[in-house]
C-alpha atoms as a PDB file:
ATOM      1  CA  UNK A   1     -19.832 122.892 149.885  1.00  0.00           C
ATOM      2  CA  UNK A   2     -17.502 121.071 152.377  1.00  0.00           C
ATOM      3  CA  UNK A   3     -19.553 118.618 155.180  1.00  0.00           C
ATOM      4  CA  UNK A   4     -19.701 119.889 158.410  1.00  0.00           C
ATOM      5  CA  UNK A   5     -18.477 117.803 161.399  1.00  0.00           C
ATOM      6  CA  UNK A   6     -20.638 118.409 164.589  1.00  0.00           C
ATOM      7  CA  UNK A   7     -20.901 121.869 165.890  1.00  0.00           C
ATOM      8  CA  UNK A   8     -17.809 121.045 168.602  1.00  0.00           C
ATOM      9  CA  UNK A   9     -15.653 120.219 165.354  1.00  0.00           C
ATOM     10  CA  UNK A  10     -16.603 123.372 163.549  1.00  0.00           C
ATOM     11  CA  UNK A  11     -16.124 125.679 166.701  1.00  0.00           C
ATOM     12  CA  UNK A  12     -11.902 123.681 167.063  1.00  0.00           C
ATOM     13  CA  UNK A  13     -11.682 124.335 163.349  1.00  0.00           C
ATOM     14  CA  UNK A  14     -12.162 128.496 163.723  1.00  0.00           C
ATOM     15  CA  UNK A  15     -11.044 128.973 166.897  1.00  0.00           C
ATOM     16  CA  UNK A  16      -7.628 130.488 166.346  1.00  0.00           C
ATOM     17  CA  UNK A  17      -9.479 132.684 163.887  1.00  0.00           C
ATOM     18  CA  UNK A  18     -12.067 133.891 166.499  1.00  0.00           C
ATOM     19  CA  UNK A  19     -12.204 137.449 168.638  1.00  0.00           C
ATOM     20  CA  UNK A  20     -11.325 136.908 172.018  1.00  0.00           C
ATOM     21  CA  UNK A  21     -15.098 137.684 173.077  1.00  0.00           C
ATOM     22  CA  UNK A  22     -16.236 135.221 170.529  1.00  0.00           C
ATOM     23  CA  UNK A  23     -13.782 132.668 172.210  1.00  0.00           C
ATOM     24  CA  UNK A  24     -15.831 132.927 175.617  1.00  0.00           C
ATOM     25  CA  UNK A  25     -19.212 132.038 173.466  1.00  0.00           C
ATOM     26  CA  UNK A  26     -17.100 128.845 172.175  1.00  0.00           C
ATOM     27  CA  UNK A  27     -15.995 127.889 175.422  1.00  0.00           C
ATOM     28  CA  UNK A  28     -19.438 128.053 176.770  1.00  0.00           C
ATOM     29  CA  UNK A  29     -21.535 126.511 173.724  1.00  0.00           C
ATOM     30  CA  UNK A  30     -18.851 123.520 173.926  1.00  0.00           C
ATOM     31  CA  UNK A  31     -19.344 123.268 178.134  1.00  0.00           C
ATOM     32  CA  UNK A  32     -23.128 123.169 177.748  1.00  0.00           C
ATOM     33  CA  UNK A  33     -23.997 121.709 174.953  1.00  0.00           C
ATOM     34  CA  UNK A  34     -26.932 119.443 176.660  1.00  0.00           C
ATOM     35  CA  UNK A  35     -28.458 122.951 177.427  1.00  0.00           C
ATOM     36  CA  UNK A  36     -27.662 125.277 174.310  1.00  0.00           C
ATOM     37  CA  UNK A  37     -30.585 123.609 172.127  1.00  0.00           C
ATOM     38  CA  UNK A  38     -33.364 125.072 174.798  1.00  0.00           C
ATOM     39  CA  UNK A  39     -31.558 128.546 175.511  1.00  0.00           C
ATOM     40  CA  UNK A  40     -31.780 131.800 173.889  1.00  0.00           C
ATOM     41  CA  UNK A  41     -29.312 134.169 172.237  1.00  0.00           C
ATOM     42  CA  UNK A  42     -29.827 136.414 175.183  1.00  0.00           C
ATOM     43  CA  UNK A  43     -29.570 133.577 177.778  1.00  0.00           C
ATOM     44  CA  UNK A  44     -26.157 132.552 175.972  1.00  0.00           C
ATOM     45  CA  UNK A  45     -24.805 135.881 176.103  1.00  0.00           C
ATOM     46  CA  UNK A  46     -25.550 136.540 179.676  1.00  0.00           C
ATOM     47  CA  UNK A  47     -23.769 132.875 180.553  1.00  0.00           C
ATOM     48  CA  UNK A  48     -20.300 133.864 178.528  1.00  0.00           C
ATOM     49  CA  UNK A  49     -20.961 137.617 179.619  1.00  0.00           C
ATOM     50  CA  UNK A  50     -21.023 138.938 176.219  1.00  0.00           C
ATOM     51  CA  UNK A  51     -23.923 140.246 174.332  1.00  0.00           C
ATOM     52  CA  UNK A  52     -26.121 139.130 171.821  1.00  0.00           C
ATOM     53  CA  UNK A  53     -24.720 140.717 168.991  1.00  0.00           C
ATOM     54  CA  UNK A  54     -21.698 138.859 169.269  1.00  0.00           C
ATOM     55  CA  UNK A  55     -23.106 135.609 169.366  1.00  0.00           C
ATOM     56  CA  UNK A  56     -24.628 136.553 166.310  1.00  0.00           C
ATOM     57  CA  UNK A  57     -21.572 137.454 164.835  1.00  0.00           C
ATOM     58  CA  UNK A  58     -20.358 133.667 166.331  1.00  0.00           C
ATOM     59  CA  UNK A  59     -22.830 132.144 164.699  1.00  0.00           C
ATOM     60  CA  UNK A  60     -22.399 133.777 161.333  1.00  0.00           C
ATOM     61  CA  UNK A  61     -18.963 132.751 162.076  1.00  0.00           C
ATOM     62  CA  UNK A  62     -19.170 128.903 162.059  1.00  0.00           C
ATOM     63  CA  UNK A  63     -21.043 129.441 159.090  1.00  0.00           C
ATOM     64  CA  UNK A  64     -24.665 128.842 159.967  1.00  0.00           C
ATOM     65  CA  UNK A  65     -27.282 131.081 158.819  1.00  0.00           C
ATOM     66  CA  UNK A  66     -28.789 131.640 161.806  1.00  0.00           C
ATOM     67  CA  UNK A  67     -28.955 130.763 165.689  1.00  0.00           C
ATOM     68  CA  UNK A  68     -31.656 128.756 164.962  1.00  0.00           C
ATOM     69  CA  UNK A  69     -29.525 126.362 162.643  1.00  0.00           C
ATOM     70  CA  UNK A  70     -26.645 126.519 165.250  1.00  0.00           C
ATOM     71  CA  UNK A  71     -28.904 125.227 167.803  1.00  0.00           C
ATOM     72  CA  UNK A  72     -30.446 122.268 165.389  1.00  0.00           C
ATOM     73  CA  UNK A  73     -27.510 121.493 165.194  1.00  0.00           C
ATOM     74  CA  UNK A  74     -26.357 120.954 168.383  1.00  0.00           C
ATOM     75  CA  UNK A  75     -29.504 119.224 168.822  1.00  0.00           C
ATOM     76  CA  UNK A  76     -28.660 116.928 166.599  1.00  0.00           C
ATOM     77  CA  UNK A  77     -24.902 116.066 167.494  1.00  0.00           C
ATOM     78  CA  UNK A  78     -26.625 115.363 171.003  1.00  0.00           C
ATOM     79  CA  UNK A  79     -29.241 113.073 169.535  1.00  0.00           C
ATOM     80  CA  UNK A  80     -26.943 111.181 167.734  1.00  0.00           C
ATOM     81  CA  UNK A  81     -24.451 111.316 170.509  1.00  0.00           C
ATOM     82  CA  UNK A  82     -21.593 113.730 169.327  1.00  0.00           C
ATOM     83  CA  UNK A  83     -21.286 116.031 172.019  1.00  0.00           C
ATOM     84  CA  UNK A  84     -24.044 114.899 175.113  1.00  0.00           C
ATOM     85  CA  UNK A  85     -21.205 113.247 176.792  1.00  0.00           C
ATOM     86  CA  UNK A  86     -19.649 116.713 176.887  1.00  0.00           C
ATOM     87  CA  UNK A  87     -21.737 118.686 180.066  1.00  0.00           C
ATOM     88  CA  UNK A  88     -18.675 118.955 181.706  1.00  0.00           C
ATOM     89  CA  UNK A  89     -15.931 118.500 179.866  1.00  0.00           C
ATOM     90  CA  UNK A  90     -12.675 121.105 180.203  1.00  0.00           C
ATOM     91  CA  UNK A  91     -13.303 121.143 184.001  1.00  0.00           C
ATOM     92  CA  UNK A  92     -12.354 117.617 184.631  1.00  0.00           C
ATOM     93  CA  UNK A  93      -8.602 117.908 182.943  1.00  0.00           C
ATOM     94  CA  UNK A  94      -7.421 118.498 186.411  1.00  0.00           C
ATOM     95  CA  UNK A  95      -4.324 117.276 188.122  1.00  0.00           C
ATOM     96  CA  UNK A  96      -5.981 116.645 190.850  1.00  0.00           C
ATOM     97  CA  UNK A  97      -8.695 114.363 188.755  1.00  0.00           C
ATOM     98  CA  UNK A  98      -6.662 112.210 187.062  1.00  0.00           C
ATOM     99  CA  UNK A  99      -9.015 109.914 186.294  1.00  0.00           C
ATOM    100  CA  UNK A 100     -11.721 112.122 185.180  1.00  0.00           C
ATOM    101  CA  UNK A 101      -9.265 113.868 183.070  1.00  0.00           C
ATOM    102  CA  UNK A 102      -8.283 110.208 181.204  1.00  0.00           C
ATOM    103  CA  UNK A 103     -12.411 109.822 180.500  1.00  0.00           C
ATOM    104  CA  UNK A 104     -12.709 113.335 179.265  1.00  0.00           C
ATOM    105  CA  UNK A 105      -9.793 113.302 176.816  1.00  0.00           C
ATOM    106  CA  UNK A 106     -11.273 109.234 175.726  1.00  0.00           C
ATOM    107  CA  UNK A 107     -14.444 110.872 174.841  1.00  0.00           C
ATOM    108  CA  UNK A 108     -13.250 113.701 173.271  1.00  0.00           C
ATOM    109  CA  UNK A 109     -10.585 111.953 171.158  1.00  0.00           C
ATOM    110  CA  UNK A 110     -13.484 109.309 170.390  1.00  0.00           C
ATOM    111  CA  UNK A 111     -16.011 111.581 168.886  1.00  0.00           C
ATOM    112  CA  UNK A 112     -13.215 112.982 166.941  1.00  0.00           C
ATOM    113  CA  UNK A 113     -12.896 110.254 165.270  1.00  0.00           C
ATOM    114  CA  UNK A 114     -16.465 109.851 164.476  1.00  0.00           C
ATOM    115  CA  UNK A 115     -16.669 113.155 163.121  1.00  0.00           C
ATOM    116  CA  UNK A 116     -13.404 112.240 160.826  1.00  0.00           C
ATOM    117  CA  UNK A 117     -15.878 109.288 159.646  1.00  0.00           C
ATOM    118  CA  UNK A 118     -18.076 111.337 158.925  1.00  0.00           C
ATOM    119  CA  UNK A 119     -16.436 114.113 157.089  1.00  0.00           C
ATOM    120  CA  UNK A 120     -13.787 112.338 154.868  1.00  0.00           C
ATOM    121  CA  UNK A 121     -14.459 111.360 151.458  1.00  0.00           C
ATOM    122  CA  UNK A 122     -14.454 107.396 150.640  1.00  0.00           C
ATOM    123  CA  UNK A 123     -13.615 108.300 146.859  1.00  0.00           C
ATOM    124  CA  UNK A 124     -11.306 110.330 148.022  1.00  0.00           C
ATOM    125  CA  UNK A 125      -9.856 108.141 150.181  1.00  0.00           C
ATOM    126  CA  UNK A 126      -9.699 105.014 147.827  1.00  0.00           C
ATOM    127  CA  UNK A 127      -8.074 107.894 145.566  1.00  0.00           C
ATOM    128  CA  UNK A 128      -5.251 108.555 147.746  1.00  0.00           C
ATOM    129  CA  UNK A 129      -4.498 105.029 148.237  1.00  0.00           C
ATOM    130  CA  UNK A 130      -4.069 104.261 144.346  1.00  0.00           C
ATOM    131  CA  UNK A 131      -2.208 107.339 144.263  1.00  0.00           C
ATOM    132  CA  UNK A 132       0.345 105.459 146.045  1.00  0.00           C
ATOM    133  CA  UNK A 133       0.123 102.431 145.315  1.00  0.00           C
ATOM    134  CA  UNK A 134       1.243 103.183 141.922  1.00  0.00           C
ATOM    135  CA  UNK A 135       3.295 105.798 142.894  1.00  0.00           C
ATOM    136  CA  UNK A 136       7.245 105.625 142.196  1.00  0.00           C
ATOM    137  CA  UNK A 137       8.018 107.139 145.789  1.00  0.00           C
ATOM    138  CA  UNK A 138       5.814 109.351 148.694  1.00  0.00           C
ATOM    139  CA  UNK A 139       7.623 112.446 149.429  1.00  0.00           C
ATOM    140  CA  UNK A 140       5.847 113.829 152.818  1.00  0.00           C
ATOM    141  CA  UNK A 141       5.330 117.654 153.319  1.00  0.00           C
ATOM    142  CA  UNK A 142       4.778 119.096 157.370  1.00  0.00           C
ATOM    143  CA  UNK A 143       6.055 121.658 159.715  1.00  0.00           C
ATOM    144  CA  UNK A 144       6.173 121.918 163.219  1.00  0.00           C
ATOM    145  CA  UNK A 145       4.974 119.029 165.259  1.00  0.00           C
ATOM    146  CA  UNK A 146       3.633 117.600 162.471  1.00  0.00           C
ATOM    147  CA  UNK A 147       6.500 116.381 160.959  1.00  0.00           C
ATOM    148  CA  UNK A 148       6.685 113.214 163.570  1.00  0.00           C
ATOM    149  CA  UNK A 149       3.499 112.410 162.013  1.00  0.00           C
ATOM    150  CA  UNK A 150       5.032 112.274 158.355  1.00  0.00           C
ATOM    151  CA  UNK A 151       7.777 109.726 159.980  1.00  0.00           C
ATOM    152  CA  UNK A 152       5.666 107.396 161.153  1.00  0.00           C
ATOM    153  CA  UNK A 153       3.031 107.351 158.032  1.00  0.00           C
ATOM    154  CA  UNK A 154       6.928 107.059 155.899  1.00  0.00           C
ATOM    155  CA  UNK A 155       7.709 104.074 157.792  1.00  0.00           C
ATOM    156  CA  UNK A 156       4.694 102.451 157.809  1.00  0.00           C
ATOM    157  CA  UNK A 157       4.206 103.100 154.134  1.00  0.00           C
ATOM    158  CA  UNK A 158       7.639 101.661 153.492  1.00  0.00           C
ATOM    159  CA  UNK A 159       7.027  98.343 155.155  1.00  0.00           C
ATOM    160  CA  UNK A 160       4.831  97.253 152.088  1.00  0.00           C
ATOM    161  CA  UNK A 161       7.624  97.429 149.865  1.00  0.00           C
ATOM    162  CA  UNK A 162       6.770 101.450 148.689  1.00  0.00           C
ATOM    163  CA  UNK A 163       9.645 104.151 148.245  1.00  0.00           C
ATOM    164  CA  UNK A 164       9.117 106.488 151.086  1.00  0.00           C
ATOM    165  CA  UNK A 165      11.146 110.313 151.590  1.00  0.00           C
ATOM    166  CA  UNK A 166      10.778 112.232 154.882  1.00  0.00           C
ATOM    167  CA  UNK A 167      12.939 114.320 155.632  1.00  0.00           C
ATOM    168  CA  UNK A 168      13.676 115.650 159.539  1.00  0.00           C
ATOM    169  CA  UNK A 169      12.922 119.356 158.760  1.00  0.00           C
ATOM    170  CA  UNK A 170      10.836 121.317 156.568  1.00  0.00           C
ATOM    171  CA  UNK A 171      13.912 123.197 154.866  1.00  0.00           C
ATOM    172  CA  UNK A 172      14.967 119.240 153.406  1.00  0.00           C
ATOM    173  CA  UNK A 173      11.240 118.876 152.688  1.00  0.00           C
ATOM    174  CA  UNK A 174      11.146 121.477 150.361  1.00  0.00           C
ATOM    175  CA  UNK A 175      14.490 120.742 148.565  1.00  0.00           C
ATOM    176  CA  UNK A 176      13.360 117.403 147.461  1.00  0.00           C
ATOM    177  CA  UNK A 177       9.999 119.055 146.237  1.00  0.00           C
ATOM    178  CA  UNK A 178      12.182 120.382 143.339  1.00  0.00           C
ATOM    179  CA  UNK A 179      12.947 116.876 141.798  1.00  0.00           C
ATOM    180  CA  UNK A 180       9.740 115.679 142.270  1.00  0.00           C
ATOM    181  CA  UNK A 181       8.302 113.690 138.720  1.00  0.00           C
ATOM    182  CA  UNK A 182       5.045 113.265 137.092  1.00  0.00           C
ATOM    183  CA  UNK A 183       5.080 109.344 139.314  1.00  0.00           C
ATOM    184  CA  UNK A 184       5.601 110.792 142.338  1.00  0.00           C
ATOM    185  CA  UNK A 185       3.516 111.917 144.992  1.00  0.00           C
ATOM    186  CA  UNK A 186       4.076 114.533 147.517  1.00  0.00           C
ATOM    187  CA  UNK A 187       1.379 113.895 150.441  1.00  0.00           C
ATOM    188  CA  UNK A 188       1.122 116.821 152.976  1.00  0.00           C
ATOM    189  CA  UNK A 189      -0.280 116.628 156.455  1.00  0.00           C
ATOM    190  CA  UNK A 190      -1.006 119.890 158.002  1.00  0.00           C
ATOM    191  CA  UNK A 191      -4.308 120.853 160.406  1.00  0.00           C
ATOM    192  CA  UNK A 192      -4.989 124.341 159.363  1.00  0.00           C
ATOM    193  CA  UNK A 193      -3.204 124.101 155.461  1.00  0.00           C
ATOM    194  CA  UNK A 194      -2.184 128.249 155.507  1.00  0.00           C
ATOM    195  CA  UNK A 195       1.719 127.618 155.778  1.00  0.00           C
ATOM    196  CA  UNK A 196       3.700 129.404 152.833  1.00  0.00           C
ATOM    197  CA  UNK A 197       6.106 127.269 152.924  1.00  0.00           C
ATOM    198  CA  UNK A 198       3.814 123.983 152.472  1.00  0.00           C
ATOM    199  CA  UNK A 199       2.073 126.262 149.830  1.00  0.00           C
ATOM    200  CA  UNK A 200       5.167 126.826 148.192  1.00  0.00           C
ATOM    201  CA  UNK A 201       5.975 123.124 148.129  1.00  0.00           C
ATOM    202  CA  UNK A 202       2.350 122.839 146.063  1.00  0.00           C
ATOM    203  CA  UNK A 203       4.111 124.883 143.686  1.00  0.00           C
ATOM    204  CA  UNK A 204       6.694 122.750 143.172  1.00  0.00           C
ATOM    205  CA  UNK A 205       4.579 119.989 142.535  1.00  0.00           C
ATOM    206  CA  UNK A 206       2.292 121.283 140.198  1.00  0.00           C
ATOM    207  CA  UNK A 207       4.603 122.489 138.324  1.00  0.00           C
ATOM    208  CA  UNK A 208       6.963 118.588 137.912  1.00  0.00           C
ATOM    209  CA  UNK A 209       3.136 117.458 137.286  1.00  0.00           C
ATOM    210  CA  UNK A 210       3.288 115.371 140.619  1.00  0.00           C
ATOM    211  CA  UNK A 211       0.526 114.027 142.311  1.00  0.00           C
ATOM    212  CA  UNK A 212      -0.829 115.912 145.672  1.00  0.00           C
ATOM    213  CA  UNK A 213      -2.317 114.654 148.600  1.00  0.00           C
ATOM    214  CA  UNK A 214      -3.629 116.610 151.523  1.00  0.00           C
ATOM    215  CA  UNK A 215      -5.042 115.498 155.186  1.00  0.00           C
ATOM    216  CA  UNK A 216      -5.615 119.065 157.109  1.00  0.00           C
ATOM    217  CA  UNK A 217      -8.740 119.724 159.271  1.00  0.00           C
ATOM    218  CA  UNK A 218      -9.330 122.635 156.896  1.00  0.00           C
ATOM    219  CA  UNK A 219     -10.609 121.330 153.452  1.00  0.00           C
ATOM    220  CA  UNK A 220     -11.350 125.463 152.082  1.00  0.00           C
ATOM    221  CA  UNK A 221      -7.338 126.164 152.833  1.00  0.00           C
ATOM    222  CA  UNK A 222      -5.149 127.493 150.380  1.00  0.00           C
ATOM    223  CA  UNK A 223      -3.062 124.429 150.347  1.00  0.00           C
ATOM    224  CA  UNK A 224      -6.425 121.727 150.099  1.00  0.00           C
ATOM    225  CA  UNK A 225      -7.800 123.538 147.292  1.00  0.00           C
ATOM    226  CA  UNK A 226      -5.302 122.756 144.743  1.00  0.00           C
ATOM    227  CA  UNK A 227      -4.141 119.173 146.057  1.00  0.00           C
ATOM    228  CA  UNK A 228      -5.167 116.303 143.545  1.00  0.00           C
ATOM    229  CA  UNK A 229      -6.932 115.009 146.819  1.00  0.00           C
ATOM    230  CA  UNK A 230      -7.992 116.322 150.561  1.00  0.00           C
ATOM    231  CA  UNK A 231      -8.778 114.345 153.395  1.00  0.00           C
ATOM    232  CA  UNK A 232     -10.829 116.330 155.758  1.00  0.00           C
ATOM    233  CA  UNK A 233      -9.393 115.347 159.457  1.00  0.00           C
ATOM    234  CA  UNK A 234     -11.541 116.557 162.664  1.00  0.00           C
ATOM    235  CA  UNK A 235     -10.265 118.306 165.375  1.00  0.00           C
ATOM    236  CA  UNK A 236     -11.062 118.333 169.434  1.00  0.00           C
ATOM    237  CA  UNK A 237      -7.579 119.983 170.467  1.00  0.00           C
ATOM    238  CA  UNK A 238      -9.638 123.651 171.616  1.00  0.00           C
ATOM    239  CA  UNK A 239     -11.973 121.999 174.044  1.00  0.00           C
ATOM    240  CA  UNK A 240      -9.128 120.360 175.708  1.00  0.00           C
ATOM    241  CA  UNK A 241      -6.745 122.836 175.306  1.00  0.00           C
ATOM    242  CA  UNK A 242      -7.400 126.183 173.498  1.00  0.00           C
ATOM    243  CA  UNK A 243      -3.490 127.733 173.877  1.00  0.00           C
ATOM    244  CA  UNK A 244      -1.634 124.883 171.931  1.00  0.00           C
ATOM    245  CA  UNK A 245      -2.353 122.146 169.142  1.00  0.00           C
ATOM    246  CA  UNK A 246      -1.389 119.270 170.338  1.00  0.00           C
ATOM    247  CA  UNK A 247      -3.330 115.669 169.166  1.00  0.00           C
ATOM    248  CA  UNK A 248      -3.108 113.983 166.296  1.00  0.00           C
ATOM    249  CA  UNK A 249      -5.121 111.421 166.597  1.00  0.00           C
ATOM    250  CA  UNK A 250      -7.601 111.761 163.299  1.00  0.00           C
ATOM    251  CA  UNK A 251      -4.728 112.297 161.015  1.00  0.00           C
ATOM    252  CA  UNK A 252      -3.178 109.068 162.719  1.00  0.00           C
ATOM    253  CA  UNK A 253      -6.233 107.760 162.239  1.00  0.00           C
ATOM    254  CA  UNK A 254      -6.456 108.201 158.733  1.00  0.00           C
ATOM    255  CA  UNK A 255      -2.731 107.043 158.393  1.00  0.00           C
ATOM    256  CA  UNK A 256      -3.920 104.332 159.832  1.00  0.00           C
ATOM    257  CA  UNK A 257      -6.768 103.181 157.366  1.00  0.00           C
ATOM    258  CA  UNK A 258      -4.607 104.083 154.316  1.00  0.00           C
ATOM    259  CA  UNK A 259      -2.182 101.873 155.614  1.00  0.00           C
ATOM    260  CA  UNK A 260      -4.450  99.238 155.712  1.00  0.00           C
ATOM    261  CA  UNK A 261      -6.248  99.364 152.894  1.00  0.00           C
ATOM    262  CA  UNK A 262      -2.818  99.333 151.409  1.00  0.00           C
ATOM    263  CA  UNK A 263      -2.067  95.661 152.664  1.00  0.00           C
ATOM    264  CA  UNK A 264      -5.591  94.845 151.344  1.00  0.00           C
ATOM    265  CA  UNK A 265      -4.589  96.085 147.960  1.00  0.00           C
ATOM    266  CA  UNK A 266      -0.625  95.358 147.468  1.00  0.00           C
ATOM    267  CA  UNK A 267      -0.279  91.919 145.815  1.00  0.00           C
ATOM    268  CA  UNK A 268       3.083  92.050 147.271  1.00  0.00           C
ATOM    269  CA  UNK A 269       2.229  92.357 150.820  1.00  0.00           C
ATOM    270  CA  UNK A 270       2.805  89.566 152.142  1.00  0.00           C
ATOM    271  CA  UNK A 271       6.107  88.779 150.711  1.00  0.00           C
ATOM    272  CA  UNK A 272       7.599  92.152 151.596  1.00  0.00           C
ATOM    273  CA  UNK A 273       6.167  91.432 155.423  1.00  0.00           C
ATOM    274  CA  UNK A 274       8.243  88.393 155.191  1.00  0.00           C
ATOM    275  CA  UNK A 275      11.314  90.118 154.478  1.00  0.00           C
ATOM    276  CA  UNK A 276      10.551  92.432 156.818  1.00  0.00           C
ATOM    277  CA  UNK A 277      10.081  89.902 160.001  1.00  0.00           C
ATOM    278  CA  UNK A 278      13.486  88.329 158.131  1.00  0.00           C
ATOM    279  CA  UNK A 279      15.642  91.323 158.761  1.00  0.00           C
ATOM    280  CA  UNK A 280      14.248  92.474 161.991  1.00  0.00           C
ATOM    281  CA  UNK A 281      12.723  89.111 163.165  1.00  0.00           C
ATOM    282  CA  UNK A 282      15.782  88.512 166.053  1.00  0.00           C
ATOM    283  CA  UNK A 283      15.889  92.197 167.479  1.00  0.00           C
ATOM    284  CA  UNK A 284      12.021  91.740 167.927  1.00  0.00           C
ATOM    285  CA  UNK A 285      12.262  88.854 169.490  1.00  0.00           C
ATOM    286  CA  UNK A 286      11.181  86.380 167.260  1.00  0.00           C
ATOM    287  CA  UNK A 287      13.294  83.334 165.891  1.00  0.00           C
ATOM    288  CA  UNK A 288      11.901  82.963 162.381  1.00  0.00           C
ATOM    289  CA  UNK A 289       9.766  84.211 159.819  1.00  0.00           C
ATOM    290  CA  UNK A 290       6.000  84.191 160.488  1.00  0.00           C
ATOM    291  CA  UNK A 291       4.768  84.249 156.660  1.00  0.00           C
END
């Protein structure tokens, strides 16, 4: 069974997949969530004007057995600080509250990343960064606004010396799936992991015997259960915003420690950052080499 983020995480990672009176119960659990561990089912439904079968059908939803777990869990997150920063936290994105808005999004995008500590995998992680470091190129998989994701974890990536292929669009994505080898691998990055045309790009990959490496925010997707590695990203985007995806931040994040561990691990490293700072040195404004 896949961890659980806090409840907050779990509600952002269904939401899309919720009924629109089943949305009102996650907008209200994730306004109140200092109050939801001492309320009823009843007292829930009456405060998203729904009824009580549908938060049981909510619950049952997220995957908890019954309301009683739900609101354990809740408890929890607020004990251990996950979501009681949260009593008020969609009302505040407000032009006219500019700086309320900033604090709202800085907590939200900061227990995101604590739940993205919490849920990925440190084998799997250290996994993924062998993967390629021994790898004879990264070929990066996306769609959609993801792709400018894939660019910058391609250029970071390639910076230590590693062969890095991203192309602009998903179309060029998929041709270079098709000459993929047994020492490549083709790392995906994509939140909810459903898109057929990722899914098809799996294909390809299994079948040249590449290596696969997923970060999504759904681990039980079609295209995370048959990568040679998934790491499980968090998501916050619905209590911000529930129309449109739009942060990044803990797949950045984990672009981020990959990277790093990376310089940790590349005996290389430092000699390729020296012929790095060599070529670009003068149009960053620095005379000479630094290593």
């Amino acid at each position: 069974m896949q961890p659980k983020g806090s409840v907050v995480n779990e509600i952002c990672s269904v939401y899309d997949r919720l009924s629109d009176r089943e949305k009102l119960i996650a907008d209200f659990v994730m306004a109140n969530q200092e109050m939801i561990p001492t309320m009823t089912t009843r007292e829930i439904a009456t405060g998203s004007e729904t009824s009580a079968a549908t938060v049981s059908r909510f619950v049952r939803h997220l995957g908890y057995s019954s309301f009683s777990s739900l609101r354990q869990a809740v408890q929890l997150d607020n004990g251990n600080g996950s979501g009681s920063r949260f009593d008020a936290p969609i009302t505040v994105v407000s032009i006219g509250a500019p700086k309320a808005a900033m604090e709202t999004v800085l907590m939200a995008k900061n227990q995101e990343l604590f739940d993205t500590l919490e849920l990925v995998d440190e084998h799997e992680l250290v996994q993924a960064v062998k993967l390629i470091e021994k790898s004879m190129s990264i070929v990066f998989g996306a769609v959609g606004n993801t792709i400018p994701s894939c660019l910058q974890a391609a250029f970071l990536f390639a910076q230590l010396g590693l062969r890095t292929h991203c192309s602009p669009t998903t179309e060029a994505m998929m041709l270079e799936t098709l000459s993929l080898t047994p020492d490549d691998v083709l790392l995906f990055i994509s939140k909810s992991g459903h898109s057929k045309r990722l899914n098809k790009m799996m294909d390809n990959a299994i079948d040249t015997g590449a290596s696969t490496i997923v970060i999504t925010n759904k681990p039980d997707s079609p295209l995370a259960r048959r990568a040679t590695c998934v790491l499980h990203a968090a998501a916050r985007d619905k209590m911000l915003n529930s129309d449109l995806p739009f942060s990044h931040n803990s797949i950045n994040f984990i672009i981020e420690v990959m990277f790093l561990l990376l310089c940790s691990d590349v005996p290389s490293f430092r000699a390729q950052a020296g012929l790095l700072w060599k070529s670009l040195g003068d149009d960053k404004g620095v005379e000479q080499e630094i290593i």
